[in-house]
C-alpha atoms as a PDB file:
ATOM      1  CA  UNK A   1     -32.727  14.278  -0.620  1.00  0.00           C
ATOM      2  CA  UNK A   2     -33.163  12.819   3.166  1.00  0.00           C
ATOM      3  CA  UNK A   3     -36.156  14.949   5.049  1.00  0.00           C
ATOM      4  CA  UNK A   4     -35.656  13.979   7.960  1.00  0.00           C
ATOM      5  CA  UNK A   5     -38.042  15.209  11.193  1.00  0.00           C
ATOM      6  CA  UNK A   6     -36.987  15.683  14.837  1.00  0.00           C
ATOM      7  CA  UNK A   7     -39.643  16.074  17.646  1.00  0.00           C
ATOM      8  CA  UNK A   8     -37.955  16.939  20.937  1.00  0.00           C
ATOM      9  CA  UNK A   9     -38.700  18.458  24.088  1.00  0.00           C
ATOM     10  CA  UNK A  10     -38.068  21.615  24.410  1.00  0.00           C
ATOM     11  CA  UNK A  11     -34.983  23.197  26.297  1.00  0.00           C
ATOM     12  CA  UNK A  12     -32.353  21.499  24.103  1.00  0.00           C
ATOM     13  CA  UNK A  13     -29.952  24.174  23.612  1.00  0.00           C
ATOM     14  CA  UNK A  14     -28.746  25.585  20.013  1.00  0.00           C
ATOM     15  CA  UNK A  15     -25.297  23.524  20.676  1.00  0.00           C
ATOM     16  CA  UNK A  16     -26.727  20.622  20.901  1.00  0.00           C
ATOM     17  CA  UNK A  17     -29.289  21.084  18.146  1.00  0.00           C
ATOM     18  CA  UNK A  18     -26.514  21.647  15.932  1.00  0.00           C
ATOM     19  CA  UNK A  19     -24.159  18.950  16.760  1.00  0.00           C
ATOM     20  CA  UNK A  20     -27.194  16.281  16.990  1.00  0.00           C
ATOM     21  CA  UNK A  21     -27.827  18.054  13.321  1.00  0.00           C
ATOM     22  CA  UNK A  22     -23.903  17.475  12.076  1.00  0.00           C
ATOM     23  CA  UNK A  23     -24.093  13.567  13.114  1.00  0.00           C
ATOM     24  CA  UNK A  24     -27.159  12.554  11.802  1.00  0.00           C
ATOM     25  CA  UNK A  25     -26.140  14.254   8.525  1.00  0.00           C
ATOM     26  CA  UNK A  26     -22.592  12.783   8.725  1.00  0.00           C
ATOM     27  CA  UNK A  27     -24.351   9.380   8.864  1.00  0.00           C
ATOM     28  CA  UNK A  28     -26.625  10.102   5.933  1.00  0.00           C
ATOM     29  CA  UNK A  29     -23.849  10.972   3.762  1.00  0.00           C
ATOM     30  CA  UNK A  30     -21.926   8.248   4.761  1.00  0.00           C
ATOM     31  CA  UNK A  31     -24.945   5.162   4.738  1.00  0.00           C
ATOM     32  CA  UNK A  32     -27.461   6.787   2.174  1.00  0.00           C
ATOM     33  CA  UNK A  33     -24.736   8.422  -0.230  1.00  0.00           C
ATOM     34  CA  UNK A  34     -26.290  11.684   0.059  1.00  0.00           C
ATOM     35  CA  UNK A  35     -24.662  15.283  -0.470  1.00  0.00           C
ATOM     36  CA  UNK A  36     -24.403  17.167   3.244  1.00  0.00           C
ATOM     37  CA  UNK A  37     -26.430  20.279   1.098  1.00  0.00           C
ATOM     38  CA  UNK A  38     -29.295  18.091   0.134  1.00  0.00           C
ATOM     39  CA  UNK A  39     -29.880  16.379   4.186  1.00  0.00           C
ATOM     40  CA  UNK A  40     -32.932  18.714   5.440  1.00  0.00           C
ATOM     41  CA  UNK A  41     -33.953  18.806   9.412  1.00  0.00           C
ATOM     42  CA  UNK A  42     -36.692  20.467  10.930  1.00  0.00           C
ATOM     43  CA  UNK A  43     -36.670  20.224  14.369  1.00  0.00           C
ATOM     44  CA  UNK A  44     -39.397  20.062  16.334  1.00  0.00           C
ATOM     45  CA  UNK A  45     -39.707  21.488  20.220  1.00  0.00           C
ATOM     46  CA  UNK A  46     -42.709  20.003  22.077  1.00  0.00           C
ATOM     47  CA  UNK A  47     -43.594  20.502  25.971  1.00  0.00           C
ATOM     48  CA  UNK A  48     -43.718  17.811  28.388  1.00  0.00           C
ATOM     49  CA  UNK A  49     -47.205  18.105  28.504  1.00  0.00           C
ATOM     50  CA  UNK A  50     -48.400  16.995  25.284  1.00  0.00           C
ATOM     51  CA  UNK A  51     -46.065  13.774  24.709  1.00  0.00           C
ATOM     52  CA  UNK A  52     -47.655  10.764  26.841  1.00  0.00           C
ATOM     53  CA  UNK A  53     -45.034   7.509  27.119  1.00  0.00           C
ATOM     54  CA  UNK A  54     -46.620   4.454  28.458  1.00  0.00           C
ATOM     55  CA  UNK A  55     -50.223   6.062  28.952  1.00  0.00           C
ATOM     56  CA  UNK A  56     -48.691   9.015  31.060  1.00  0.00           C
ATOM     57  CA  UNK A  57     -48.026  12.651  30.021  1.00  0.00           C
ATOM     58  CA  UNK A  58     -44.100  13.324  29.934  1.00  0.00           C
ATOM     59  CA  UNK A  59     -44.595  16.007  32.844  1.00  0.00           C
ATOM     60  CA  UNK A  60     -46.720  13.666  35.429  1.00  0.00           C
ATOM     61  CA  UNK A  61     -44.045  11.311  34.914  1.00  0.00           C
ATOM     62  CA  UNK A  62     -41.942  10.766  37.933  1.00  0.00           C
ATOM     63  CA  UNK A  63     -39.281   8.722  36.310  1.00  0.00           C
ATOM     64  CA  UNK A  64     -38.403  11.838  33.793  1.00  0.00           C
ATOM     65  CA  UNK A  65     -38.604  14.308  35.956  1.00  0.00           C
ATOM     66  CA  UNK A  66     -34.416  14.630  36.081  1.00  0.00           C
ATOM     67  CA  UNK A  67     -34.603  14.884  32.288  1.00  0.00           C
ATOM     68  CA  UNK A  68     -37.206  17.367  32.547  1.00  0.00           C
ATOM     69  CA  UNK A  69     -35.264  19.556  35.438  1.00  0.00           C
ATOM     70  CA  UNK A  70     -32.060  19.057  33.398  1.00  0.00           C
ATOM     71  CA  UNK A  71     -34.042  20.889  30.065  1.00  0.00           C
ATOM     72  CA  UNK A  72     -35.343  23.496  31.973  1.00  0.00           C
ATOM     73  CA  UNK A  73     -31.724  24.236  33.064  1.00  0.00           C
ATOM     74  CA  UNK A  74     -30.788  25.282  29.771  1.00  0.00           C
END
């Protein structure tokens, strides 16, 4: 049984939680021979202001900040 563990930021809408959730199970069926029942996801929202990339926090970082507008859109 695939546990499988998804840390995003927050704002993704419940659309695209589920269809990100329907692919990655598609592909674990397909490449780990699994049964779509037994493929278990727990997603995970986190804010921009506890994820660092490259030494700086998600939400200081000017080169994400159109991701970051984009999320809060939704």
């Amino acid at each position: 049984m695939p546990n499988i563990t998804v840390e995003l930021l927050a704002g993704r809408s419940v659309e695209q939680r589920r269809a990100f959730a329907r692919a990655v199970t598609d592909n674990a069926v397909e490449i780990l021979g699994a049964r779509p029942q037994d493929v278990r996801m727990v997603f995970t929202e986190i804010t921009a202001d506890v994820v660092a990339n490259g030494g700086v926090l998600a939400s200081e970082d000017a080169s994400r900040a159109g991701v970051l507008a984009a999320l809060e859109k939704h």
